[in-house]
C-alpha atoms as a PDB file:
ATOM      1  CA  UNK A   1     107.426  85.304 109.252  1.00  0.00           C
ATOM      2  CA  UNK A   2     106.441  88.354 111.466  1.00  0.00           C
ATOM      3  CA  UNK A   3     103.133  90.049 110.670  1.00  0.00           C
ATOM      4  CA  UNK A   4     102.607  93.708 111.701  1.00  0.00           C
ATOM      5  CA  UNK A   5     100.232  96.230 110.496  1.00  0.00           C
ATOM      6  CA  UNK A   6     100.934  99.729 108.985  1.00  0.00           C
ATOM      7  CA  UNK A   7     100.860 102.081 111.869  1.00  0.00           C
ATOM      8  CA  UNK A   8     103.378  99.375 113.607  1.00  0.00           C
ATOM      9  CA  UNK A   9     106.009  98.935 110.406  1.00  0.00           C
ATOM     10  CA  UNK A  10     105.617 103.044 110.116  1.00  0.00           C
ATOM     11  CA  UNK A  11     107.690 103.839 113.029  1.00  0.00           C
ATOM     12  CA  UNK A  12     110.406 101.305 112.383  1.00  0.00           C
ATOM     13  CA  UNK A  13     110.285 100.814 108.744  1.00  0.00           C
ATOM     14  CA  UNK A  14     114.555 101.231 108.954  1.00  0.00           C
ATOM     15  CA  UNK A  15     114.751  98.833 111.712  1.00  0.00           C
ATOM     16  CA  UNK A  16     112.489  96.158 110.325  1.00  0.00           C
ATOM     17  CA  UNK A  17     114.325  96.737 106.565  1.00  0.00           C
ATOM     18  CA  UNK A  18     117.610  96.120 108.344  1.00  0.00           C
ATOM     19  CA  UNK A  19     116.548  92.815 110.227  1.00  0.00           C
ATOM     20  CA  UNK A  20     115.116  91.446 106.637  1.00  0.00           C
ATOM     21  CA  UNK A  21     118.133  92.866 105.185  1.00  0.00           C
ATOM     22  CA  UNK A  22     120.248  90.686 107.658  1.00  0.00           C
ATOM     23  CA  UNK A  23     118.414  87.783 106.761  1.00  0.00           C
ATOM     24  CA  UNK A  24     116.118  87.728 109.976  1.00  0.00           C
ATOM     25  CA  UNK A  25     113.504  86.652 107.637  1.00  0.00           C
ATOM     26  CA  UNK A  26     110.570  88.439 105.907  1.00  0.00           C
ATOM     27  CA  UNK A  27     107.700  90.403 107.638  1.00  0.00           C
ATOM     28  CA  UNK A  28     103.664  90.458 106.075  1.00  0.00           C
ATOM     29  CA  UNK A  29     102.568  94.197 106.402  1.00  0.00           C
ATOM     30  CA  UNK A  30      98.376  94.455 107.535  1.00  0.00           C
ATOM     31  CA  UNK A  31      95.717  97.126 106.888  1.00  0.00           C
ATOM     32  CA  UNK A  32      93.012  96.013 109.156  1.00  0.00           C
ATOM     33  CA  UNK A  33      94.297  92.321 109.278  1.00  0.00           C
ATOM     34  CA  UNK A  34      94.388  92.001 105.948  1.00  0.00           C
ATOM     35  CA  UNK A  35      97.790  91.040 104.621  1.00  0.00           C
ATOM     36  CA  UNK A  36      98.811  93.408 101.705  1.00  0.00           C
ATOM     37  CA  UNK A  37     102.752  93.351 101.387  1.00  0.00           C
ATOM     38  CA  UNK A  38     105.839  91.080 102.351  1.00  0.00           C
ATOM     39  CA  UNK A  39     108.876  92.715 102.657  1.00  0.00           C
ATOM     40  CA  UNK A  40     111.531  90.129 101.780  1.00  0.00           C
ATOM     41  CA  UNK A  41     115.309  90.505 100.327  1.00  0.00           C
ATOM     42  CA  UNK A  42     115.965  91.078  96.915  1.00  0.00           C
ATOM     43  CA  UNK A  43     116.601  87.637  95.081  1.00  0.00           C
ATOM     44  CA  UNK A  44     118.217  88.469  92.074  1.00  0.00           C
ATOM     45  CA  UNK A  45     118.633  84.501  91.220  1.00  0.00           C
ATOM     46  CA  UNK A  46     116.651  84.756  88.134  1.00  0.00           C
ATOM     47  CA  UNK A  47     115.195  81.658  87.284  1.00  0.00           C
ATOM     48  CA  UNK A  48     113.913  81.355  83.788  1.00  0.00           C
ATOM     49  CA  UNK A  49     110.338  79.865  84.563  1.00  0.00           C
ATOM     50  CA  UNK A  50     110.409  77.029  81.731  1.00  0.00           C
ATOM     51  CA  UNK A  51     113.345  75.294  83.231  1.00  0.00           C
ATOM     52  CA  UNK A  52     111.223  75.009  86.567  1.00  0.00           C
ATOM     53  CA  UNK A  53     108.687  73.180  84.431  1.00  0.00           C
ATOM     54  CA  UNK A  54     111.533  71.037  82.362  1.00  0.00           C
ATOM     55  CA  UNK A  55     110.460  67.266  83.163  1.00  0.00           C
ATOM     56  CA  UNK A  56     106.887  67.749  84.059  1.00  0.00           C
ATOM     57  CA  UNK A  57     105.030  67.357  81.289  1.00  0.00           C
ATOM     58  CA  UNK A  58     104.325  63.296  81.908  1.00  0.00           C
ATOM     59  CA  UNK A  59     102.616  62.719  78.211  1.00  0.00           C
ATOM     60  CA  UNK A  60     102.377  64.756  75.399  1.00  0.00           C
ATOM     61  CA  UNK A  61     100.245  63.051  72.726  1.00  0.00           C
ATOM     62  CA  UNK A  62      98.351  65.224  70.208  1.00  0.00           C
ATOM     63  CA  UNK A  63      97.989  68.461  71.694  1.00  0.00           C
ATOM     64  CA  UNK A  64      95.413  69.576  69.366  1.00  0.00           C
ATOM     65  CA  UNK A  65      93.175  66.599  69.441  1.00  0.00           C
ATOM     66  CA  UNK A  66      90.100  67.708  71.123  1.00  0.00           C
ATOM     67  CA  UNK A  67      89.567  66.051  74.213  1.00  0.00           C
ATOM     68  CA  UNK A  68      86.064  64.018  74.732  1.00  0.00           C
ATOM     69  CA  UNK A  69      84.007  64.333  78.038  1.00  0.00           C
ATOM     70  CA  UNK A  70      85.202  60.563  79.392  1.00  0.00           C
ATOM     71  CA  UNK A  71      88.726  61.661  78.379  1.00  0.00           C
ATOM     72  CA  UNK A  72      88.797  63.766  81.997  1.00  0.00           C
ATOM     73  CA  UNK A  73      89.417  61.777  84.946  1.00  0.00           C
ATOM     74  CA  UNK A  74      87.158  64.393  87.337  1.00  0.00           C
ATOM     75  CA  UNK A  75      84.212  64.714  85.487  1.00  0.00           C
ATOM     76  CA  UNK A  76      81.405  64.099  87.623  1.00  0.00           C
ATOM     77  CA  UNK A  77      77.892  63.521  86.780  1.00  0.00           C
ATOM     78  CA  UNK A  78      76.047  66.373  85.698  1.00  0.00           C
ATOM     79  CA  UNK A  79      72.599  65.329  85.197  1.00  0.00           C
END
């Protein structure tokens, strides 16, 4: 992934959009370092986002029962 900042993408912006286009893969656009676009191809392989999570959910046992402070595995000591 190629990073360039504004004033370099400016100049070539048709040139760059051509090589992403051609699948020369995507390019991070800077102001002042500071990544603040990607320029990728389209993907119009549209996913719906609960069949990504399908099969992850390892337990689901009383979803409403409220959950006690020894019931987390991270709770550290607070006192």
């Amino acid at each position: 992934m190629r990073h360039l900042s504004k004033s370099q993408f400016k100049p070539k912006a048709l040139e760059i959009m051509r090589s992403v286009e051609q699948g020369k893969g995507s390019v991070i656009i800077t102001d002042h370092g500071k990544p603040v676009l990607e320029l990728r191809p389209y993907d119009d392989n549209k996913v719906d986002p609960r069949q990504c999570l399908a099969g992850s959910v390892a337990e689901y046992v009383d979803p409403l029962e409220p959950v006690a402070d020894n019931d987390w595995e991270a709770v550290g000591d607070s006192a």
